[in-house]
Protein backbone atom coordinates (compact mmCIF):
# COMPACT_ATOMS: atom_id res chain seq x y z
CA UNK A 1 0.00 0.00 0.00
CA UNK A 2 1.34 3.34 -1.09
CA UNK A 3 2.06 5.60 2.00
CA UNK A 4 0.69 9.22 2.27
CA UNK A 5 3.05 12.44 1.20
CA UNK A 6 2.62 15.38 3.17
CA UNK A 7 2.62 19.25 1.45
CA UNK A 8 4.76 21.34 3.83
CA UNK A 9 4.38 24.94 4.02
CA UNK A 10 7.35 27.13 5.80
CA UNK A 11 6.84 30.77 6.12
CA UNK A 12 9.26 33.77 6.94
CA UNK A 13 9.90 37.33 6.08
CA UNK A 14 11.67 38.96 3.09
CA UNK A 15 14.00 41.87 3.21
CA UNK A 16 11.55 44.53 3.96
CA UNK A 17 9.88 42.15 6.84
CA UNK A 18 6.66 41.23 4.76
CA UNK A 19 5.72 37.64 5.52
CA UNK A 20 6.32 35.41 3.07
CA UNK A 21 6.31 31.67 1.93
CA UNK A 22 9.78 30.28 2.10
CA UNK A 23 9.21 26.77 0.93
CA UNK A 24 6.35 24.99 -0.36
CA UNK A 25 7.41 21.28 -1.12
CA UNK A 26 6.12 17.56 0.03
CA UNK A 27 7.96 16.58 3.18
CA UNK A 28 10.76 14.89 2.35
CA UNK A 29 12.21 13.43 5.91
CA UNK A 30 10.35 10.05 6.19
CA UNK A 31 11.93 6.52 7.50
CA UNK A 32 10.33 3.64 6.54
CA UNK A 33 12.48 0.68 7.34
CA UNK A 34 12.26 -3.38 6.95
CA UNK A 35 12.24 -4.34 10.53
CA UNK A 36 9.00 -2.08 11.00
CA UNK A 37 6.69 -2.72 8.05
CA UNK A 38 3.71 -1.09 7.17
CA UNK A 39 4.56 2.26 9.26
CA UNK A 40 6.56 5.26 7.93
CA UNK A 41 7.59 8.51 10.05
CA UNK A 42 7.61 11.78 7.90
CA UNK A 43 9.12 14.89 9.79
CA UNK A 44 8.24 18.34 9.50
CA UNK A 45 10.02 20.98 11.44
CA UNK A 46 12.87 20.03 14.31
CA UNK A 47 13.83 22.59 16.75
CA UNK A 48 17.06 21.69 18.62
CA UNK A 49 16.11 24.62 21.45
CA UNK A 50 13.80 26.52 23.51
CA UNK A 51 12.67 29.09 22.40
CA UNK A 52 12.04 27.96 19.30
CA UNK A 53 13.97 30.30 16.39
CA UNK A 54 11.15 31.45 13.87
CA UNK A 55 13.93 33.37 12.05
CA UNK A 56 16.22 30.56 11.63
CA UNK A 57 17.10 28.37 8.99
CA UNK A 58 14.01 27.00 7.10
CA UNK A 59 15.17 23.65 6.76
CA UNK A 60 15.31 22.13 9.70
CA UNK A 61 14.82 18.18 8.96
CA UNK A 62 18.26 16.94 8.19
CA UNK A 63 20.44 14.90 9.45
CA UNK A 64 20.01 11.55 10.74
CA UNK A 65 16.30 10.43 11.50
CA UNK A 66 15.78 9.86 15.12
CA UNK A 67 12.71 8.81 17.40
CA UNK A 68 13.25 11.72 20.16
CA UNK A 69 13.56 15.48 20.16
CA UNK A 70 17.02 17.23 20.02
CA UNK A 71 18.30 18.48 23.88
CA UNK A 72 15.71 20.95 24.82
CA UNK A 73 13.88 21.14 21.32
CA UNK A 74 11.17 19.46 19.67
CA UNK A 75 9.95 17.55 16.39
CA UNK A 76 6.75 17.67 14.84
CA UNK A 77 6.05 14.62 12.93
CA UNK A 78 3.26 12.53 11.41
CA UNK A 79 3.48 8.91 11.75
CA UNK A 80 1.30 6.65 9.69
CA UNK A 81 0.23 2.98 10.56
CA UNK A 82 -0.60 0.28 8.40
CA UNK A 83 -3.24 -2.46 10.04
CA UNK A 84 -0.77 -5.01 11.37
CA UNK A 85 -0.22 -8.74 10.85
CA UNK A 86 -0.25 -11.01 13.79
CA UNK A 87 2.02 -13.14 12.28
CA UNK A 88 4.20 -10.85 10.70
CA UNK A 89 4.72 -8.87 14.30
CA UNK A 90 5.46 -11.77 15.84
CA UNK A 91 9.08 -12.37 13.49
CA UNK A 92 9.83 -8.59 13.86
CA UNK A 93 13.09 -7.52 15.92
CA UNK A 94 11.91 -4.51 17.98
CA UNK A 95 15.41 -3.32 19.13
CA UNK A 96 16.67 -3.68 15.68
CA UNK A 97 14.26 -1.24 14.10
CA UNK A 98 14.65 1.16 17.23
CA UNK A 99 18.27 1.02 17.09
CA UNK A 100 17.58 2.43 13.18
CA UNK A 101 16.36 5.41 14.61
CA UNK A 102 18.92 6.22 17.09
CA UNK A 103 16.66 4.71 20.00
CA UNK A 104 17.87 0.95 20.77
CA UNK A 105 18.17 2.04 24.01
CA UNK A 106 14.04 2.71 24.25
CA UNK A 107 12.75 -0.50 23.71
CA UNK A 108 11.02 -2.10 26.40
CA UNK A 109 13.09 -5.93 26.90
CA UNK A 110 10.42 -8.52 27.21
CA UNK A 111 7.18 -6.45 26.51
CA UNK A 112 3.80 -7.59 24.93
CA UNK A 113 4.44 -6.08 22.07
CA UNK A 114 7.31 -5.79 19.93
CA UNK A 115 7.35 -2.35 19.77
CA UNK A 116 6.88 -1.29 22.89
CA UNK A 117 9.01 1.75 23.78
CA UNK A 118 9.50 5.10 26.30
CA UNK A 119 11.11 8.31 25.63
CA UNK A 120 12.49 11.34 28.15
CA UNK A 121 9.69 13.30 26.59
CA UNK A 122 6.23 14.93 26.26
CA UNK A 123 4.45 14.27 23.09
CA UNK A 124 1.34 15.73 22.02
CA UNK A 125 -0.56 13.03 19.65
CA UNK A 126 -3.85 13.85 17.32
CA UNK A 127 -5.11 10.54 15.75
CA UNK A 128 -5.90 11.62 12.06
CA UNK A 129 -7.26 9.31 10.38
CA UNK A 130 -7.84 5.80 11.06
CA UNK A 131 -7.78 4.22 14.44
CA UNK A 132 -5.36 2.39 16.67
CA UNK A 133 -4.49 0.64 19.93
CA UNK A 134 -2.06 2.29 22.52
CA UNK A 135 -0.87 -0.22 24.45
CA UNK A 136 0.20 0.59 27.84
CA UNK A 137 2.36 -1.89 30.20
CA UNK A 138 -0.81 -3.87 31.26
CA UNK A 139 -3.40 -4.70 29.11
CA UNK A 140 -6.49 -3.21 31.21
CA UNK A 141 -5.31 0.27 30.93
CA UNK A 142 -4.87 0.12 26.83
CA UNK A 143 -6.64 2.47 24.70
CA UNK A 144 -8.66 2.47 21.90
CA UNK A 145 -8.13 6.08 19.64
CA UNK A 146 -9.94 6.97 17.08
CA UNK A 147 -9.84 10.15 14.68
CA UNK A 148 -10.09 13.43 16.53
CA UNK A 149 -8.55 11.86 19.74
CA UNK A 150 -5.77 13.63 21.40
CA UNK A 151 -2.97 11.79 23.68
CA UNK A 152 -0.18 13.54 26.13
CA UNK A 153 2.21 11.05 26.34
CA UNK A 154 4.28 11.81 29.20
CA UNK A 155 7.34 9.43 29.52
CA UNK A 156 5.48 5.98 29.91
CA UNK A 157 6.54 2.36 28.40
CA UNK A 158 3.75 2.25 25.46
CA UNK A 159 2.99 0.84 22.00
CA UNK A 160 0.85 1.73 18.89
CA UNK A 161 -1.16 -1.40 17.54
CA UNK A 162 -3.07 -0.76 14.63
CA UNK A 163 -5.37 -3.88 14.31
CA UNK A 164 -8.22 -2.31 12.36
CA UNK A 165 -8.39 -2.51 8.68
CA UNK A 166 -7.90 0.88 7.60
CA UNK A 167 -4.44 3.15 7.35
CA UNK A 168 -3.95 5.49 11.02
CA UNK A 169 -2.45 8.45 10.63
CA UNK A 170 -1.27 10.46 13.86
CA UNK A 171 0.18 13.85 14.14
CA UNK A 172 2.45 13.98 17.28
CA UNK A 173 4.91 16.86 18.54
CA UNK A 174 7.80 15.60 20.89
CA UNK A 175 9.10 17.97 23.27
CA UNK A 176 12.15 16.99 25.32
CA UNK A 177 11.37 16.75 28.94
CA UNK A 178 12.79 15.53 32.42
CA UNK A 179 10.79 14.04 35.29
CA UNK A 180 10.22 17.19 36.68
CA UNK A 181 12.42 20.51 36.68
CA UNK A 182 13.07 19.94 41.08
CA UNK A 183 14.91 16.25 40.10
CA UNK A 184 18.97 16.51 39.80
CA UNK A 185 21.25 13.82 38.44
CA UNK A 186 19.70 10.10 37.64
CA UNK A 187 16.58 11.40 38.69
CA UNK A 188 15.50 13.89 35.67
CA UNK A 189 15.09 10.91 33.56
CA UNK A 190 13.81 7.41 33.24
CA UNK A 191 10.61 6.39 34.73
CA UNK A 192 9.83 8.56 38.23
CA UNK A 193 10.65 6.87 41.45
CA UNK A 194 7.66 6.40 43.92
CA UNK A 195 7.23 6.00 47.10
CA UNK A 196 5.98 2.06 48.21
CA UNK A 197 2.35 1.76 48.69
């Protein structure tokens, strides 16, 4: 199945300060990879700060193609999901397709899914089109999304599942984060220590 181009639209300001279009092209950061069929990751702006620069450069995807934000920046991506095969999922080497995108180190060891993965980082999601399965460390707390859905993802071991029939497109922006601002050392990333119950 052909996967979806995106029209990307940058503005900025001439000489005289009059705002302008800059570029007006199809996206053309994606990663689709082998050991992750059926789901392709299409970039459209990285900041590697905060504040963001809106007088920058105006092409800011390139480079390698990884899963998390720069140091104290953010990416705004689109991810698309083809409906998966049980069968196929179950030969797939999770690590292996992490690892192509800079993020071996992410993967969950010995989840329910091969794919499940955490990042130090806020992401915003917005389920597009489609629908899909976030899948959360136990199965009771999963979640089914559908179109118009929103998600904060805040640092937790999940996975996407698409087992529908139809393509899911989400929109997600990552924003590098820490545990909370107060934490020093070990503490600002990983999952949060808490207290016993």
């Amino acid at each position: 199945m052909k996967m979806t181009e995106f029209r990307r639209v940058v503005t900025g300001h001439d000489a005289t300060g009059k705002a302008i279009i800059e570029s007006d092209q199809t996206a053309s950061q994606f990663l689709e990879r082998p050991n992750r069929p059926g789901v392709r990751l299409t970039n459209f702006w990285i900041s590697d700060g905060t504040p963001a620069e809106y007088d920058g450069a105006t092409e800011t995807c390139v480079g390698d193609f990884t899963l998390h934000p720069p140091k104290n920046g953010s990416v705004f991506r689109v991810v698309e999901f083809q409906p998966e095969d049980p069968e196929v999922m179950a030969t797939l080497d999770g690590p292996a397709a992490f690892a192509e995108m800079g993020a071996g180190a992410n993967i969950v060891q010995g989840a329910r899914h091969p794919f499940m993965h955490r990042t130090d980082s806020v992401d915003y999601a917005l389920v597009l089109t489609g629908e899909i399965w976030m899948l959360m460390d136990d199965e009771e707390d999963d979640v089914h999304l559908k179109a118009g859905d929103v998600v904060i993802q805040r640092g937790t071991n999940h996975a996407w599942s698409n087992k529908g029939t139809e393509t899911c497109i989400i929109m997600f922006v990552l924003n590098d984060g820490v545990t909370t601002r107060e934490a020093s050392g070990a503490a600002r990333t990983g999952i949060p220590a808490r207290a016993p119950a």
